[in-house]
PDB file of N, CA and C in Angstrom:
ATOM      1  N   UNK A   1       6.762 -10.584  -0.598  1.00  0.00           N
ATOM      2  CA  UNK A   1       6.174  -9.548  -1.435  1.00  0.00           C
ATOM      3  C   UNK A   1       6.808  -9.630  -2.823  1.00  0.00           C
ATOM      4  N   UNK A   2       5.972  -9.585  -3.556  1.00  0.00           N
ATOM      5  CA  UNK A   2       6.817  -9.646  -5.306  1.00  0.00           C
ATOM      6  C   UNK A   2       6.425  -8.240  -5.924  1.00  0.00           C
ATOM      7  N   UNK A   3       7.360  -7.568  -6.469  1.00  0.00           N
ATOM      8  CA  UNK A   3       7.659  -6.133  -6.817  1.00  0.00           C
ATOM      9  C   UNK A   3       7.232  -6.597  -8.193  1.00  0.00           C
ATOM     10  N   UNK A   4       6.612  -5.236  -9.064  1.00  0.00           N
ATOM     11  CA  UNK A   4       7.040  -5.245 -10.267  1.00  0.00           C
ATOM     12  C   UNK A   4       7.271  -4.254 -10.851  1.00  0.00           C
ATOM     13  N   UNK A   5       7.583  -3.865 -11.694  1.00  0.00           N
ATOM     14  CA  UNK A   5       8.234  -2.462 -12.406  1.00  0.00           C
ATOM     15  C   UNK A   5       7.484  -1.819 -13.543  1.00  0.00           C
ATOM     16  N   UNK A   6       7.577  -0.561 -13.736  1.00  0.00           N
ATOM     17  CA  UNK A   6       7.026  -0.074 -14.822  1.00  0.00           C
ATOM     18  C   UNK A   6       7.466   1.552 -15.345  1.00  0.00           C
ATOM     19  N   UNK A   7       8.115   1.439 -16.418  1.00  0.00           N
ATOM     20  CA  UNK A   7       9.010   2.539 -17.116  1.00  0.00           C
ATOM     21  C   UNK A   7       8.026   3.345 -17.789  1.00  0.00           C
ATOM     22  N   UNK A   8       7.861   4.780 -17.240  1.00  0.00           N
ATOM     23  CA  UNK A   8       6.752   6.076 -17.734  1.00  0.00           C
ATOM     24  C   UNK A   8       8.248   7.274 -17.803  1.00  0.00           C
ATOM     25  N   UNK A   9       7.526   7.839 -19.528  1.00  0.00           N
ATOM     26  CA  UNK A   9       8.586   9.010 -19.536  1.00  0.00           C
ATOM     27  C   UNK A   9       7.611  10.394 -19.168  1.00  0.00           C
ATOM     28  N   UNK A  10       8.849  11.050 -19.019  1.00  0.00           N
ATOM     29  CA  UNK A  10       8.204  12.179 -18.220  1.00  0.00           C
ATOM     30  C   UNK A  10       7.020  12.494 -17.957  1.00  0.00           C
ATOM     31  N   UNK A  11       6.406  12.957 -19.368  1.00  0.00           N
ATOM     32  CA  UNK A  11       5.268  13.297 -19.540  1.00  0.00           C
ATOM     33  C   UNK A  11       4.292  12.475 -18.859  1.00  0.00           C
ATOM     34  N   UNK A  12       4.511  11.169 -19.138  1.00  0.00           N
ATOM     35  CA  UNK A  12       3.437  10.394 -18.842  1.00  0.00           C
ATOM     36  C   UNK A  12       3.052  10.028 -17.269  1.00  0.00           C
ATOM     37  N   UNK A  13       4.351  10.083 -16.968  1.00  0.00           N
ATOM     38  CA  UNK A  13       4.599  10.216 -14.930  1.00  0.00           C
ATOM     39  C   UNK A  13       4.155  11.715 -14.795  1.00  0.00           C
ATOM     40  N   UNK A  14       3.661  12.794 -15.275  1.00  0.00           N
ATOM     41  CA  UNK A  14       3.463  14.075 -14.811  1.00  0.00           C
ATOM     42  C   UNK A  14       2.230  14.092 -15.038  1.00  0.00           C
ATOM     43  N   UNK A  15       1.393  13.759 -16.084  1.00  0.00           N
ATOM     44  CA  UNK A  15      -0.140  12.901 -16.119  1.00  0.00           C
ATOM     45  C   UNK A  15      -0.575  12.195 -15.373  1.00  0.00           C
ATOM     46  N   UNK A  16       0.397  10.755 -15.148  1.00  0.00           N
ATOM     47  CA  UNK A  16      -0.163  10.178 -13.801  1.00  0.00           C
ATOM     48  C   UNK A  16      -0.398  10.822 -12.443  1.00  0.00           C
ATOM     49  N   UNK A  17       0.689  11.623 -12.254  1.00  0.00           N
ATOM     50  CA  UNK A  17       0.931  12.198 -10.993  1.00  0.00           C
ATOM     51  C   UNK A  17      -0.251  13.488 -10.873  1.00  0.00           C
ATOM     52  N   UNK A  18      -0.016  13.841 -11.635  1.00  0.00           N
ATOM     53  CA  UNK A  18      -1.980  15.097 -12.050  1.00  0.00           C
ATOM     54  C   UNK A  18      -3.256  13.784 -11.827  1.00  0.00           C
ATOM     55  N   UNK A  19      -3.526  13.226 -12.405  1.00  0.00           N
ATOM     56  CA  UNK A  19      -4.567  12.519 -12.509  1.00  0.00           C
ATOM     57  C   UNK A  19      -5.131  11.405 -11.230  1.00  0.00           C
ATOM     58  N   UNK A  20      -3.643  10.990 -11.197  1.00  0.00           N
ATOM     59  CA  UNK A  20      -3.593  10.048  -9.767  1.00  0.00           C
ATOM     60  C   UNK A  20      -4.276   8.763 -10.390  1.00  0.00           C
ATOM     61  N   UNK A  21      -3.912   8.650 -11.475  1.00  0.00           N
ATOM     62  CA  UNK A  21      -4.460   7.448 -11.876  1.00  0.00           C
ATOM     63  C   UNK A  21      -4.244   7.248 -13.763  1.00  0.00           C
ATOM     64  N   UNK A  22      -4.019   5.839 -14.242  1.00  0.00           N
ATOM     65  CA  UNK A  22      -4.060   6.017 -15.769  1.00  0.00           C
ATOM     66  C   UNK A  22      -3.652   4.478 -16.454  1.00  0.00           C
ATOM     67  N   UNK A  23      -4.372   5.205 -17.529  1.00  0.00           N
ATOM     68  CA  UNK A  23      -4.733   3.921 -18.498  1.00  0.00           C
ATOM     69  C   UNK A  23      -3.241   3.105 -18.804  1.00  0.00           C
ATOM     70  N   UNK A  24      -1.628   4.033 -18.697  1.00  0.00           N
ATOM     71  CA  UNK A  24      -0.349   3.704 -19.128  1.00  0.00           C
ATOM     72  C   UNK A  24      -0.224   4.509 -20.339  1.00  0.00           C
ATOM     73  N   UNK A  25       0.819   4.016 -20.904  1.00  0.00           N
ATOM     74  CA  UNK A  25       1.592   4.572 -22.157  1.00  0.00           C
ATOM     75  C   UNK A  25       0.499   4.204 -23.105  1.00  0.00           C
ATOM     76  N   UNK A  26       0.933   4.951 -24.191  1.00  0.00           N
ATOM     77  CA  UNK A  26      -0.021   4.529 -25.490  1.00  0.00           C
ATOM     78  C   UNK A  26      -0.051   3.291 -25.892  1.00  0.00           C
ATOM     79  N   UNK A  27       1.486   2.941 -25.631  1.00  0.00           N
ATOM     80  CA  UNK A  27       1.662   1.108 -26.078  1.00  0.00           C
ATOM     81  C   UNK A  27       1.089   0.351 -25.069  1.00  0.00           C
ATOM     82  N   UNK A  28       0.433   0.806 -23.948  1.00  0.00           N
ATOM     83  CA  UNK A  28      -0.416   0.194 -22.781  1.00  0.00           C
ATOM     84  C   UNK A  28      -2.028   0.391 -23.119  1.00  0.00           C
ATOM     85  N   UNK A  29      -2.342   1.438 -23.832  1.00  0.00           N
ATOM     86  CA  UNK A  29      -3.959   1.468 -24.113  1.00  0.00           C
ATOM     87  C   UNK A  29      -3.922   1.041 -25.382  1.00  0.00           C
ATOM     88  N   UNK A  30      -2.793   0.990 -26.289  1.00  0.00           N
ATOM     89  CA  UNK A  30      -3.390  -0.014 -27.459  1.00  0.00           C
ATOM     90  C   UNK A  30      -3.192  -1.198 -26.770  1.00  0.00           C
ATOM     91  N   UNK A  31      -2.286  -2.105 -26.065  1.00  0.00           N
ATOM     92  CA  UNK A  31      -2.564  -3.051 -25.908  1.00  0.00           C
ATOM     93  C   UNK A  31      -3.801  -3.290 -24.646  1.00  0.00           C
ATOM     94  N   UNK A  32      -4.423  -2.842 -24.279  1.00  0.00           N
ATOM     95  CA  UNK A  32      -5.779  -2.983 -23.471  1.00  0.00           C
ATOM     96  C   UNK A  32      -4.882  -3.700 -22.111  1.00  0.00           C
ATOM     97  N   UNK A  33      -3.856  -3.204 -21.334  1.00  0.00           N
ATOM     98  CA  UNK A  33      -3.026  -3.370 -20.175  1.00  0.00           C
ATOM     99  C   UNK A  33      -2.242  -2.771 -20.010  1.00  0.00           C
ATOM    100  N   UNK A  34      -1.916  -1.939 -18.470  1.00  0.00           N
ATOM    101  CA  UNK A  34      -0.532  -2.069 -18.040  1.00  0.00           C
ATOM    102  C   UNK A  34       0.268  -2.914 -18.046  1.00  0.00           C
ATOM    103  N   UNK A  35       1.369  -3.031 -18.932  1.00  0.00           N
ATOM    104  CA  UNK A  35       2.913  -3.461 -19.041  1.00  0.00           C
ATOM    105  C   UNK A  35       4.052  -3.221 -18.018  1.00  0.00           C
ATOM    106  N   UNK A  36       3.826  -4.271 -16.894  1.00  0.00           N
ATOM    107  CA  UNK A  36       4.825  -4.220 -16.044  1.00  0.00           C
ATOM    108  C   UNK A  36       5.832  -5.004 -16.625  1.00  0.00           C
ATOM    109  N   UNK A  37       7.094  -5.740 -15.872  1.00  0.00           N
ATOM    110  CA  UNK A  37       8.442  -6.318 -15.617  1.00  0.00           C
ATOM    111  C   UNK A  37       8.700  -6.627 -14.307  1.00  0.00           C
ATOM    112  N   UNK A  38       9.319  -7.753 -14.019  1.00  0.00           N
ATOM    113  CA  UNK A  38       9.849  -8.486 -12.896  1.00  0.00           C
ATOM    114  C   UNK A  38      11.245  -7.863 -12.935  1.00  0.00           C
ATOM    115  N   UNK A  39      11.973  -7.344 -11.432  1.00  0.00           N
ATOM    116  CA  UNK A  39      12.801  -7.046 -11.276  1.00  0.00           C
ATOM    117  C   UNK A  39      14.099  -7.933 -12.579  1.00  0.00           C
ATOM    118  N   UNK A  40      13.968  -8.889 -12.042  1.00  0.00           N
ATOM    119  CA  UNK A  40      15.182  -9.617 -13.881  1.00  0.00           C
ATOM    120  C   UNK A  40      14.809  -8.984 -14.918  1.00  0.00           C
ATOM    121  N   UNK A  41      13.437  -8.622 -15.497  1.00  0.00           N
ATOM    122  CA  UNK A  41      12.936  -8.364 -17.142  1.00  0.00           C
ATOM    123  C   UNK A  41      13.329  -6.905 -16.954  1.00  0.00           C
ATOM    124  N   UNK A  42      13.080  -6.098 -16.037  1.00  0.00           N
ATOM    125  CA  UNK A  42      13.092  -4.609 -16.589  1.00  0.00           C
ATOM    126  C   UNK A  42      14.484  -4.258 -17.016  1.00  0.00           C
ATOM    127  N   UNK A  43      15.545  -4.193 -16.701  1.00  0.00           N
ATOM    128  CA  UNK A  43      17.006  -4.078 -17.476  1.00  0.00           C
ATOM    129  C   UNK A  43      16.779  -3.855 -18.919  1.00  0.00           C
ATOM    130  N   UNK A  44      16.338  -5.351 -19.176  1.00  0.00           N
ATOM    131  CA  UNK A  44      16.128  -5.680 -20.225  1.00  0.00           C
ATOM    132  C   UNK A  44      14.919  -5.056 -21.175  1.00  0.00           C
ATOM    133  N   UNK A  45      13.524  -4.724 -20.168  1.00  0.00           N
ATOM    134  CA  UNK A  45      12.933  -3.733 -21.176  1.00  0.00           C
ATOM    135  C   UNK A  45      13.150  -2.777 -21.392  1.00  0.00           C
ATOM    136  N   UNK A  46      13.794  -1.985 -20.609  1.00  0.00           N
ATOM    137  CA  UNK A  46      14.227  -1.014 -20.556  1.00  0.00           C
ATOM    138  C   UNK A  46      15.507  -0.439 -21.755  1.00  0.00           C
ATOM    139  N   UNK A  47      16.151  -1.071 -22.251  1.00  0.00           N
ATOM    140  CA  UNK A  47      16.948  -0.927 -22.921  1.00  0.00           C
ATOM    141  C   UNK A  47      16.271  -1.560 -24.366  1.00  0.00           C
ATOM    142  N   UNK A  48      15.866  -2.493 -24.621  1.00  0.00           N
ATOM    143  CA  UNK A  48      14.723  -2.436 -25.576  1.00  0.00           C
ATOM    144  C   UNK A  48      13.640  -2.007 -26.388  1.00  0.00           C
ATOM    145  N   UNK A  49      13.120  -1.101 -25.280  1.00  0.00           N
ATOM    146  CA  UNK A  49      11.896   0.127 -25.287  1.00  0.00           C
ATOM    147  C   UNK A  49      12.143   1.405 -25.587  1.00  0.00           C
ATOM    148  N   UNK A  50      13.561   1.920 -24.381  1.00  0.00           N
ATOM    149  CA  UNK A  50      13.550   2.601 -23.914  1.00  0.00           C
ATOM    150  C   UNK A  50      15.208   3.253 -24.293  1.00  0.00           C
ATOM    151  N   UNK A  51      15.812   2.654 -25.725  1.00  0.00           N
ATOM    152  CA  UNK A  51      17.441   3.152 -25.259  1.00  0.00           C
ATOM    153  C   UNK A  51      17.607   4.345 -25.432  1.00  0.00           C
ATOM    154  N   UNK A  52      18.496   4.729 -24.985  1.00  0.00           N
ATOM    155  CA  UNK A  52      19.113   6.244 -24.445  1.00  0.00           C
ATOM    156  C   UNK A  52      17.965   7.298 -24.150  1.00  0.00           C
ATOM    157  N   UNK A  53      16.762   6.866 -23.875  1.00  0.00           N
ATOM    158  CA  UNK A  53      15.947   8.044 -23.630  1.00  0.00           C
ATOM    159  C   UNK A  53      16.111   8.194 -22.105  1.00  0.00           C
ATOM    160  N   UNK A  54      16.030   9.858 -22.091  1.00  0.00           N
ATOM    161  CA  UNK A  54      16.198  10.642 -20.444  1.00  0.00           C
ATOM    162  C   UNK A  54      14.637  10.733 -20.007  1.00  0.00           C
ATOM    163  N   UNK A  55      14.836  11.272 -18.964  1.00  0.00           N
ATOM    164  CA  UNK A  55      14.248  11.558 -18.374  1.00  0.00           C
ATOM    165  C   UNK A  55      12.931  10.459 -17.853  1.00  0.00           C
ATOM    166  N   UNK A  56      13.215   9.247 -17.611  1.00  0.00           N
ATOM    167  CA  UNK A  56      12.342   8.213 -17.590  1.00  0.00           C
ATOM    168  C   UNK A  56      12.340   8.042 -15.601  1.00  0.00           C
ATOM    169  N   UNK A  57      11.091   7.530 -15.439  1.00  0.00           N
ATOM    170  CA  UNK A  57      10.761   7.799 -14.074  1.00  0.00           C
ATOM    171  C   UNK A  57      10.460   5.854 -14.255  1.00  0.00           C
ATOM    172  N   UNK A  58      11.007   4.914 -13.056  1.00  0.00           N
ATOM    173  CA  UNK A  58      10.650   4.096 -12.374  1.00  0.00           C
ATOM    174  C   UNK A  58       9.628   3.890 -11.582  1.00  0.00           C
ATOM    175  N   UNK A  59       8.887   3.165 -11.814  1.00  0.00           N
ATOM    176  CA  UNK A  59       7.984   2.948 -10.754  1.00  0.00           C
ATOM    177  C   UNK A  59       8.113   1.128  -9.940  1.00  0.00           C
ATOM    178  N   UNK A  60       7.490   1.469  -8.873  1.00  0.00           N
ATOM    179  CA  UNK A  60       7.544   0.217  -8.431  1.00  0.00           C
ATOM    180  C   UNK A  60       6.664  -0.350  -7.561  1.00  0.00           C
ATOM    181  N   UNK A  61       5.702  -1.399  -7.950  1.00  0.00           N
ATOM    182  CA  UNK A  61       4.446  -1.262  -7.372  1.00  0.00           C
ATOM    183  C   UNK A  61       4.184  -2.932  -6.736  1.00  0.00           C
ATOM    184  N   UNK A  62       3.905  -3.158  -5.382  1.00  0.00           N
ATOM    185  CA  UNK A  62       3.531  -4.487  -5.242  1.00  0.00           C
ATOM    186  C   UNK A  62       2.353  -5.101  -5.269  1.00  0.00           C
ATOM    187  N   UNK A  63       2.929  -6.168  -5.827  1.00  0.00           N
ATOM    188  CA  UNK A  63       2.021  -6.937  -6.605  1.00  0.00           C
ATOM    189  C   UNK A  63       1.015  -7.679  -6.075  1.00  0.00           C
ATOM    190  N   UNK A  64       1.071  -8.055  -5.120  1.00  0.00           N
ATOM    191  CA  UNK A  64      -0.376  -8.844  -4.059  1.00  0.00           C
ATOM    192  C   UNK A  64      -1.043  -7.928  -4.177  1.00  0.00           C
ATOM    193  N   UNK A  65      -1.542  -6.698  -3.783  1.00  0.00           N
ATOM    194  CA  UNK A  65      -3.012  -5.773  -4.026  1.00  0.00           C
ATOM    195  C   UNK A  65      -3.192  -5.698  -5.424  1.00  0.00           C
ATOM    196  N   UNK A  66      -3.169  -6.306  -6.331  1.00  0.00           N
ATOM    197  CA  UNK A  66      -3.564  -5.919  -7.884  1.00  0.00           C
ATOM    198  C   UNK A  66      -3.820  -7.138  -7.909  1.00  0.00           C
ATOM    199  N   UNK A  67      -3.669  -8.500  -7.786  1.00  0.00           N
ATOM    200  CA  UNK A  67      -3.773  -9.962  -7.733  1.00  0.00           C
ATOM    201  C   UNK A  67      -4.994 -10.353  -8.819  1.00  0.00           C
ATOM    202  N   UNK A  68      -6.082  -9.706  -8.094  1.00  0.00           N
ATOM    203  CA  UNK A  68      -7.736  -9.871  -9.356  1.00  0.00           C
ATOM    204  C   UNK A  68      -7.397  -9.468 -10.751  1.00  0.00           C
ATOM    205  N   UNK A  69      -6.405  -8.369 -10.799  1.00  0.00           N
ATOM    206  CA  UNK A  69      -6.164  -7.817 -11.933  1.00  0.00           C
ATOM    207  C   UNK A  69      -5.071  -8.042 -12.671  1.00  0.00           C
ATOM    208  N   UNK A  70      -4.348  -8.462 -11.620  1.00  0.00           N
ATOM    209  CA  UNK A  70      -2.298  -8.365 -12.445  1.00  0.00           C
ATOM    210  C   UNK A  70      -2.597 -10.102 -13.420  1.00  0.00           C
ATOM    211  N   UNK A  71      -2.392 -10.140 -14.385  1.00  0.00           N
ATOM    212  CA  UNK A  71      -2.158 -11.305 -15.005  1.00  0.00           C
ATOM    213  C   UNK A  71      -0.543 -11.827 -15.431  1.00  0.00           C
ATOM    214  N   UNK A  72      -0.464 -12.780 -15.004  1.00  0.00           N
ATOM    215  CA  UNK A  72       1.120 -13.169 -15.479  1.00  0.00           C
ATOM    216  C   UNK A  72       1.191 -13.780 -16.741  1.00  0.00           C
ATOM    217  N   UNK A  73       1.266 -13.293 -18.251  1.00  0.00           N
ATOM    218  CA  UNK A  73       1.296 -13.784 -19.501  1.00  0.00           C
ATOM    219  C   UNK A  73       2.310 -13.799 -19.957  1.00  0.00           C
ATOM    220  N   UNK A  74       2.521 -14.748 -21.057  1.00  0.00           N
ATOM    221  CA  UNK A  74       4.059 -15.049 -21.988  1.00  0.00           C
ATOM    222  C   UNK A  74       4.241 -13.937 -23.338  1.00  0.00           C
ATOM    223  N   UNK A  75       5.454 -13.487 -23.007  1.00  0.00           N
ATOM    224  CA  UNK A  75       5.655 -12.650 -23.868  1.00  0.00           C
ATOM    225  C   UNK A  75       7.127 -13.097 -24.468  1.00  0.00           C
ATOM    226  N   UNK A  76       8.663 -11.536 -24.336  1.00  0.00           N
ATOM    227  CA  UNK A  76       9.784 -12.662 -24.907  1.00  0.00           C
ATOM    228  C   UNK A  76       9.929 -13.532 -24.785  1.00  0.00           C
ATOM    229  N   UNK A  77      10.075 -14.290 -25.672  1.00  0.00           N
ATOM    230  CA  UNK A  77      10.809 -15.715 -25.426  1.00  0.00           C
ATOM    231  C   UNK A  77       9.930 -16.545 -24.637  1.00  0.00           C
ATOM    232  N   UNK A  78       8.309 -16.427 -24.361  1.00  0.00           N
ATOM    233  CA  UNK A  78       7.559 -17.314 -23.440  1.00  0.00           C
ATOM    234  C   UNK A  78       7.839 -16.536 -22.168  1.00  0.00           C
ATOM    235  N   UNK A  79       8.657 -15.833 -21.583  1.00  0.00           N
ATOM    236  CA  UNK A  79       8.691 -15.556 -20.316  1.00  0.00           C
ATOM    237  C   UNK A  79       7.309 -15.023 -19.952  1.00  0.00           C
ATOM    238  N   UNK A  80       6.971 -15.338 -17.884  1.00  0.00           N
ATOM    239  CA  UNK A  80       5.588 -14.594 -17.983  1.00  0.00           C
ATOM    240  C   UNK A  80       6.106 -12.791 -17.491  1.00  0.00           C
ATOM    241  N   UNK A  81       5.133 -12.136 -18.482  1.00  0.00           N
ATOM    242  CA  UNK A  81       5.429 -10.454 -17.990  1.00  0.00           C
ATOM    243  C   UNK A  81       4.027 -10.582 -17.001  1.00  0.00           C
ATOM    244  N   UNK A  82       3.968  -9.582 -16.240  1.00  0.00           N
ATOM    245  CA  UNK A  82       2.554  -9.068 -15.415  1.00  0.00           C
ATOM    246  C   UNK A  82       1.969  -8.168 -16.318  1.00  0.00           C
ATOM    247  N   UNK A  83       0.753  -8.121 -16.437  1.00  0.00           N
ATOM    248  CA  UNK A  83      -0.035  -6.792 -17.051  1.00  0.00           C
ATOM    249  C   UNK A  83      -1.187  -7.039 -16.520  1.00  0.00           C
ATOM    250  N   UNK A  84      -1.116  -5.411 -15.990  1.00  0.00           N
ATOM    251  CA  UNK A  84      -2.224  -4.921 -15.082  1.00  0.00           C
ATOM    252  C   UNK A  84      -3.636  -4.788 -16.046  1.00  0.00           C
ATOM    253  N   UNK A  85      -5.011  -5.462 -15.935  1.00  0.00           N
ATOM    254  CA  UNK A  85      -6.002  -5.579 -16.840  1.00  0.00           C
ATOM    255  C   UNK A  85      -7.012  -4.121 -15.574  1.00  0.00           C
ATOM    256  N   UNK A  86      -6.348  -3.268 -15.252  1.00  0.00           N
ATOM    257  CA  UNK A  86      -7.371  -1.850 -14.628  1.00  0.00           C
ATOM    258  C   UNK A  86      -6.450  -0.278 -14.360  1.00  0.00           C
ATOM    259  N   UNK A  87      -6.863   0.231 -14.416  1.00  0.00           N
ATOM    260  CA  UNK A  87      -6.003   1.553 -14.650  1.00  0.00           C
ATOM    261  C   UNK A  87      -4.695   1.546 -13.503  1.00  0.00           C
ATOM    262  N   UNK A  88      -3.642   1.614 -13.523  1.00  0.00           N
ATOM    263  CA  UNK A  88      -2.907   2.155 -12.352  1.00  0.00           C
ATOM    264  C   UNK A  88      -3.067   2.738 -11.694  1.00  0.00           C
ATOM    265  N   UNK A  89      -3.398   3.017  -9.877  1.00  0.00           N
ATOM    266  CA  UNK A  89      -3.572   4.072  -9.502  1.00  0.00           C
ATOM    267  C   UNK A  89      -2.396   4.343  -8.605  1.00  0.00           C
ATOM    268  N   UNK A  90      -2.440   5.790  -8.013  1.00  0.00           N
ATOM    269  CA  UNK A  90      -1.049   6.634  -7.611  1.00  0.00           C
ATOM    270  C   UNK A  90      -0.555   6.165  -6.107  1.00  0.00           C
ATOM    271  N   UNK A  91      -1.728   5.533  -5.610  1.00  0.00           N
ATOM    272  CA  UNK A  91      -1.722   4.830  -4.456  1.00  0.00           C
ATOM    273  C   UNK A  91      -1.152   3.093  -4.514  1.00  0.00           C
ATOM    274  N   UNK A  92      -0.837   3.070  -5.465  1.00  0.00           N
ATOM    275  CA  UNK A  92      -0.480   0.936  -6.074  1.00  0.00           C
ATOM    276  C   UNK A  92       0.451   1.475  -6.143  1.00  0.00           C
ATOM    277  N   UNK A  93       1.484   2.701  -6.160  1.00  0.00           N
ATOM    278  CA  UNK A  93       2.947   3.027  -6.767  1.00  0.00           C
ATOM    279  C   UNK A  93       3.611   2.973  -4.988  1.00  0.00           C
ATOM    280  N   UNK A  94       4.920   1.714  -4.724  1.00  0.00           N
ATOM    281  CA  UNK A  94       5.245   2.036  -3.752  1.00  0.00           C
ATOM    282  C   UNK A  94       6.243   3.121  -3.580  1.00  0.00           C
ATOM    283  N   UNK A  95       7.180   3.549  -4.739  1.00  0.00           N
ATOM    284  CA  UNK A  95       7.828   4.284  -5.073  1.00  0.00           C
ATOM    285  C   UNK A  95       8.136   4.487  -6.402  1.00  0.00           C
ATOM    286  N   UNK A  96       8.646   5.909  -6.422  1.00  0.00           N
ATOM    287  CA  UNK A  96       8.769   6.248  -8.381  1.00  0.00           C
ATOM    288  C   UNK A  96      10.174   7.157  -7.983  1.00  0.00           C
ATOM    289  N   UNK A  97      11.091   6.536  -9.004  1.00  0.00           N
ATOM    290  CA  UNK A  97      12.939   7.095  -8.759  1.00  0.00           C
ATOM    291  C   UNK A  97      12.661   7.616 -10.134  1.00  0.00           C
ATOM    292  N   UNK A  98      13.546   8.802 -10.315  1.00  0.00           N
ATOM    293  CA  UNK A  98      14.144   8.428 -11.610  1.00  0.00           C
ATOM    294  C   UNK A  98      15.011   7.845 -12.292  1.00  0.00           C
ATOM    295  N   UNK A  99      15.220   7.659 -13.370  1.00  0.00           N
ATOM    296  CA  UNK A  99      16.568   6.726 -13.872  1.00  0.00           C
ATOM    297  C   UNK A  99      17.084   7.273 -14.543  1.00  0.00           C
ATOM    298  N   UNK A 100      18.616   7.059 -13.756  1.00  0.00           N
ATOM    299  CA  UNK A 100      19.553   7.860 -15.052  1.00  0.00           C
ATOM    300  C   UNK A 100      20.134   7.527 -15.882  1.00  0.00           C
ATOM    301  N   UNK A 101      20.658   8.185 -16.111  1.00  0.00           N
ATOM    302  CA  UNK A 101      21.526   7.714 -17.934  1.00  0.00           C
ATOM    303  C   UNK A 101      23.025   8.017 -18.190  1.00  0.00           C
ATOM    304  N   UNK A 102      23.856   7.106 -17.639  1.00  0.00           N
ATOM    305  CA  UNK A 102      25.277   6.873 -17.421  1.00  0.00           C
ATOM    306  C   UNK A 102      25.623   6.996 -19.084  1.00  0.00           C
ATOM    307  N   UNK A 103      26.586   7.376 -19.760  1.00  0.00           N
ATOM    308  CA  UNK A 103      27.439   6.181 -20.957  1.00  0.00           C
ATOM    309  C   UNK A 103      26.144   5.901 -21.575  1.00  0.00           C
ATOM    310  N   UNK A 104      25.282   6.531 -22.204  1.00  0.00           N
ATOM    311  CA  UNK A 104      23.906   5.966 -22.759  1.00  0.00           C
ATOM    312  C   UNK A 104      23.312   4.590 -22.505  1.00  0.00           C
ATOM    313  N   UNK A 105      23.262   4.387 -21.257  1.00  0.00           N
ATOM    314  CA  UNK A 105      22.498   3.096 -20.759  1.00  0.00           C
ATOM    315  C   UNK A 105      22.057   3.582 -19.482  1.00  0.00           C
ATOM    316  N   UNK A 106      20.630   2.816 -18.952  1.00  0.00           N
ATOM    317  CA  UNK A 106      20.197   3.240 -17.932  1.00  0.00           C
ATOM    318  C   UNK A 106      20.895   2.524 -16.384  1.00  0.00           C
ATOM    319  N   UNK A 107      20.840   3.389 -15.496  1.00  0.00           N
ATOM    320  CA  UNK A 107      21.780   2.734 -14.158  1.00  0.00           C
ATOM    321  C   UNK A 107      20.710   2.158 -13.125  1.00  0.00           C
ATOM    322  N   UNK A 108      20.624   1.249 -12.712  1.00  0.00           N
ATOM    323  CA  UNK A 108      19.449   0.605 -11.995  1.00  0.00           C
ATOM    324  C   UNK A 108      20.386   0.654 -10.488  1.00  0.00           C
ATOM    325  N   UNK A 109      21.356   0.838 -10.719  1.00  0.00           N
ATOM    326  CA  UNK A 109      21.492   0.184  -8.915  1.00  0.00           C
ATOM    327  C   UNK A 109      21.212   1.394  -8.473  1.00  0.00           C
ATOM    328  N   UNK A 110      20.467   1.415  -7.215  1.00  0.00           N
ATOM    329  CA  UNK A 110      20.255   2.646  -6.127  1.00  0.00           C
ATOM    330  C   UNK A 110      18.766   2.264  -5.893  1.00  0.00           C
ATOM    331  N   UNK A 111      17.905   1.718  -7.605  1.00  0.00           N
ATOM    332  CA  UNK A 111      17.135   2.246  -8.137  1.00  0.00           C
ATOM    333  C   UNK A 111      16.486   0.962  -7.553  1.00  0.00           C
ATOM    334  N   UNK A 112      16.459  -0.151  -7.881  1.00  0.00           N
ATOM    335  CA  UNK A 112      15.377  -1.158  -7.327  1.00  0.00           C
ATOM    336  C   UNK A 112      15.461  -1.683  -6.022  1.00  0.00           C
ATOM    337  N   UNK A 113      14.258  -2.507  -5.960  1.00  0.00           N
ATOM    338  CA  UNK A 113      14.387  -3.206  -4.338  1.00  0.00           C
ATOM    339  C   UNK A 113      14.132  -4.928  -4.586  1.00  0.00           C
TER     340      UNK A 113
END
């Protein structure tokens, strides 16, 4: 099974979770995809995207049922990211943690699989 990840702040995990379904972050409907991460990349987007902001919810969704849709494209550095080309739905989420915020950096262990 190959996991992939995807960082929603509050708001936007409290929309999803109302709606049960969604287009992503704004930086996900301008770019016309969900913006996932491979367990290695999210650290790293995450602190990129995302530094010292609270209240950010994990998600973690596997990736064989999205297959028609998940595309693996080059982004940093050429690496391939996944982005989902159809709305997320609340049922593709195998779990959603939150992440906390140690020393202003986010703490992943507990947090992935």
């Amino acid at each position: 099974m190959t996991l992939v990840y995807k960082i929603f702040r509050a708001g936007e995990f409290k929309a999803f979770e109302a709606a049960g379904r969604t287009a992503g972050s704004p930086d996900d409907v301008r770019d016309g995809f969900v913006h996932f991460s491979t367990r290695e990349q999210v650290e790293d987007t995450t602190a990129r995207h995302f530094p010292g902001e609270v209240g950010l919810t994990l998600l973690c969704v596997d990736a064989g049922p999205l297959a028609d849709s998940l595309k693996w494209e080059p982004s940093r550095d050429g690496a391939l990211f996944p982005h989902l080309y159809r709305d997320l739905l609340i049922e593709d989420v195998k779990f959603a943690r939150e992440l906390p915020l140690s020393d202003g950096r986010h703490v992943f262990e507990g947090c992935l699989e």
